[in-house]
C-alpha atoms as a PDB file:
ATOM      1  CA  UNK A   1     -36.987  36.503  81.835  1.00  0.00           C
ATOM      2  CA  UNK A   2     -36.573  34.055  79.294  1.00  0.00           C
ATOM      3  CA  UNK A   3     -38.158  35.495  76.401  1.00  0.00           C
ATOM      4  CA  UNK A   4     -35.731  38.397  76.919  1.00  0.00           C
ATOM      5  CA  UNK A   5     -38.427  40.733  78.439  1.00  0.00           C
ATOM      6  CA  UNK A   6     -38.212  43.394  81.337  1.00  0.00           C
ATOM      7  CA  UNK A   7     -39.658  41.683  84.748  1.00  0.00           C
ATOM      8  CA  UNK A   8     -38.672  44.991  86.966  1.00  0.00           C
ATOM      9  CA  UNK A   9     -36.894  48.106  86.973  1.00  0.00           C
ATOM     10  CA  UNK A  10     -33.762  48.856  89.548  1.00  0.00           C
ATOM     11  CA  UNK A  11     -32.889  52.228  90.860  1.00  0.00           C
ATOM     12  CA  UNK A  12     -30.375  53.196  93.431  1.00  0.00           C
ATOM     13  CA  UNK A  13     -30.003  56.848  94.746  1.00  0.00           C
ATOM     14  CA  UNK A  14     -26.264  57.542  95.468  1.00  0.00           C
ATOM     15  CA  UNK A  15     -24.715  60.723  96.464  1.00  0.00           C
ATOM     16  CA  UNK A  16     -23.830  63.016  93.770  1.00  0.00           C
ATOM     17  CA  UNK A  17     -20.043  63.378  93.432  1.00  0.00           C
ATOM     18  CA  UNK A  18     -19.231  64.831  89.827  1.00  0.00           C
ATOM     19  CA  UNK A  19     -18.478  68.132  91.486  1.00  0.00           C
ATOM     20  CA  UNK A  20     -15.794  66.948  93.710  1.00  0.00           C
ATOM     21  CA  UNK A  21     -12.248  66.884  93.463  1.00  0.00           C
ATOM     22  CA  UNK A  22      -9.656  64.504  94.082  1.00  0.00           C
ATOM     23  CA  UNK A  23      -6.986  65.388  96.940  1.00  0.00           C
ATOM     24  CA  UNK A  24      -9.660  68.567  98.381  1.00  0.00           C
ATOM     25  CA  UNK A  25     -12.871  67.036  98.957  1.00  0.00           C
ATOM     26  CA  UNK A  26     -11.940  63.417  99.101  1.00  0.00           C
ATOM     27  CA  UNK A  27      -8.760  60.972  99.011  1.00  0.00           C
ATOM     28  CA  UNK A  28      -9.885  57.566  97.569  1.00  0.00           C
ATOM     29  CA  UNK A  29     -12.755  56.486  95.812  1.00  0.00           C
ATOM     30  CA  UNK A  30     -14.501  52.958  95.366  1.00  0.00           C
ATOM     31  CA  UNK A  31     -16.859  51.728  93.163  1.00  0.00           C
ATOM     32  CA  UNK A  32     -19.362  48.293  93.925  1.00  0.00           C
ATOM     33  CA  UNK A  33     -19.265  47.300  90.344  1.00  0.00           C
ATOM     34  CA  UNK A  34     -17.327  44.911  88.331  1.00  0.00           C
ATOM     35  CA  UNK A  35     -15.849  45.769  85.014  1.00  0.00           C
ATOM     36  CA  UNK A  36     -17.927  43.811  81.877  1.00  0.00           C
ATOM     37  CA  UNK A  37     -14.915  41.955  80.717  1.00  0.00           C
ATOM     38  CA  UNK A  38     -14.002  40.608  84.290  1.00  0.00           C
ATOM     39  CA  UNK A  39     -18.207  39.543  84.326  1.00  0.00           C
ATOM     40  CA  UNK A  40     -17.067  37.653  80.817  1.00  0.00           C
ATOM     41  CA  UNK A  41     -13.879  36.079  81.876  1.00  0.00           C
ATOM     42  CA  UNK A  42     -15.982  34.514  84.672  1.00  0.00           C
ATOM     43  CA  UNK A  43     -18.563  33.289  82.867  1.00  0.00           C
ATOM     44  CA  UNK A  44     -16.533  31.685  80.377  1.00  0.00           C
ATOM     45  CA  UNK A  45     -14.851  30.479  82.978  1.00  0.00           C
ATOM     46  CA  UNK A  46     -17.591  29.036  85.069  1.00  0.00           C
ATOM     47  CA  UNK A  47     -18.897  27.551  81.297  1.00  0.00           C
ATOM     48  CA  UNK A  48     -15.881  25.641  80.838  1.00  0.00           C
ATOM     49  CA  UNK A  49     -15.382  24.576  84.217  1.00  0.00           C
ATOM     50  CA  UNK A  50     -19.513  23.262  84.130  1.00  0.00           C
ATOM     51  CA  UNK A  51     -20.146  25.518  87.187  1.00  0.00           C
ATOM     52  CA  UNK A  52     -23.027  26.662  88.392  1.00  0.00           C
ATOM     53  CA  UNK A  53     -22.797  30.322  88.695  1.00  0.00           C
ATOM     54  CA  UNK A  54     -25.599  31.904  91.615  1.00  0.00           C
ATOM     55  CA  UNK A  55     -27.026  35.563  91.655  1.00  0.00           C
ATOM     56  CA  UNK A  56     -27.305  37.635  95.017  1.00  0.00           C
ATOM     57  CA  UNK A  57     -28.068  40.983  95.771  1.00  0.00           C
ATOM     58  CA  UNK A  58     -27.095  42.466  99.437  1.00  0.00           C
ATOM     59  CA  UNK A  59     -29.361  45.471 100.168  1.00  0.00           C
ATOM     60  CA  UNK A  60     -27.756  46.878 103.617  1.00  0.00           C
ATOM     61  CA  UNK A  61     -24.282  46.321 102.130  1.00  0.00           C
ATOM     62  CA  UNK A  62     -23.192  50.064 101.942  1.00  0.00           C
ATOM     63  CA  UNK A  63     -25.229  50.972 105.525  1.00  0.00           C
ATOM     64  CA  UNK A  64     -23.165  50.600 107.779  1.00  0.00           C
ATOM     65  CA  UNK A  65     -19.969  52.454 106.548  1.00  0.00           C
ATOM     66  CA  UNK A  66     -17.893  54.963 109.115  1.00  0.00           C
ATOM     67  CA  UNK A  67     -17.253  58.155 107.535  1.00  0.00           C
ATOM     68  CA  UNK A  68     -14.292  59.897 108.407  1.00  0.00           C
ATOM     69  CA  UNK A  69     -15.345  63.495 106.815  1.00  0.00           C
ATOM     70  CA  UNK A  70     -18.800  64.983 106.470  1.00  0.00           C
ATOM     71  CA  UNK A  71     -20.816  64.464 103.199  1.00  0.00           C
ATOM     72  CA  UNK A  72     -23.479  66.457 102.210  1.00  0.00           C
ATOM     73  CA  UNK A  73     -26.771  65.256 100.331  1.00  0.00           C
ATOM     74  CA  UNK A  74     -29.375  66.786  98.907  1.00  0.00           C
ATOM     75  CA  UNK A  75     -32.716  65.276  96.833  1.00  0.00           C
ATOM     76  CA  UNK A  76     -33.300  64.988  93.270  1.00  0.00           C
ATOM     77  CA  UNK A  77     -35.739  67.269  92.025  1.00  0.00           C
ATOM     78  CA  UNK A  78     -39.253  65.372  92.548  1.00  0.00           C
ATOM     79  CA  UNK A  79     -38.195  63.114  94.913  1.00  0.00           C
ATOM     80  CA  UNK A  80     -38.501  65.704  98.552  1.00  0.00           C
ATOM     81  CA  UNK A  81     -41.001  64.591 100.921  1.00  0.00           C
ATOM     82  CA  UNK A  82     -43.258  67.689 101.162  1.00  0.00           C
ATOM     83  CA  UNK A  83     -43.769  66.220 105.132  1.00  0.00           C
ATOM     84  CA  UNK A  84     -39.675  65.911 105.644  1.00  0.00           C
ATOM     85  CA  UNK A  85     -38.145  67.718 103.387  1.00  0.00           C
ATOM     86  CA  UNK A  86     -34.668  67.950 104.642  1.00  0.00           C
ATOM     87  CA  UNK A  87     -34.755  63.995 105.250  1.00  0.00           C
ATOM     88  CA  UNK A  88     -32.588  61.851 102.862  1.00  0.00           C
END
């Protein structure tokens, strides 16, 4: 807000790669993030252009994707659903 302060928490669950490797279990990787100093060159940008920069967040962006190879996934510890616990 715009004293600075906390209005909500985000939390995404994505699938747990650190135990993969490169060329065996997968051949390119992607990630939906941009780097902090391409966010600054932007905004400085957008600043000294007098832009107005807008905020958007697109929640089925990643639901739709065709997998060519299988993936497993399994639950962090305290988040199984005692009813479905091999649901994702």
């Amino acid at each position: 807000n715009e004293l600075g302060g906390i209005l909500k928490n985000k939390a995404r669950l994505v699938a747990h790669g650190s135990r993969q490797e490169e060329g065996i279990d997968f051949e390119e990787s992607f990630a939906p993030v941009a780097r902090l100093e391409a966010i600054c060159i932007f905004l400085a940008y957008a600043a000294q252009k007098n832009m107005v920069v807008y905020q958007m967040d697109v929640k089925t962006a990643f639901l739709n994707g065709k997998l060519q190879e299988e993936v497993y996934v399994s639950q962090p510890d305290g988040f199984v659903d005692s009813d479905n616990p091999n649901h994702v």
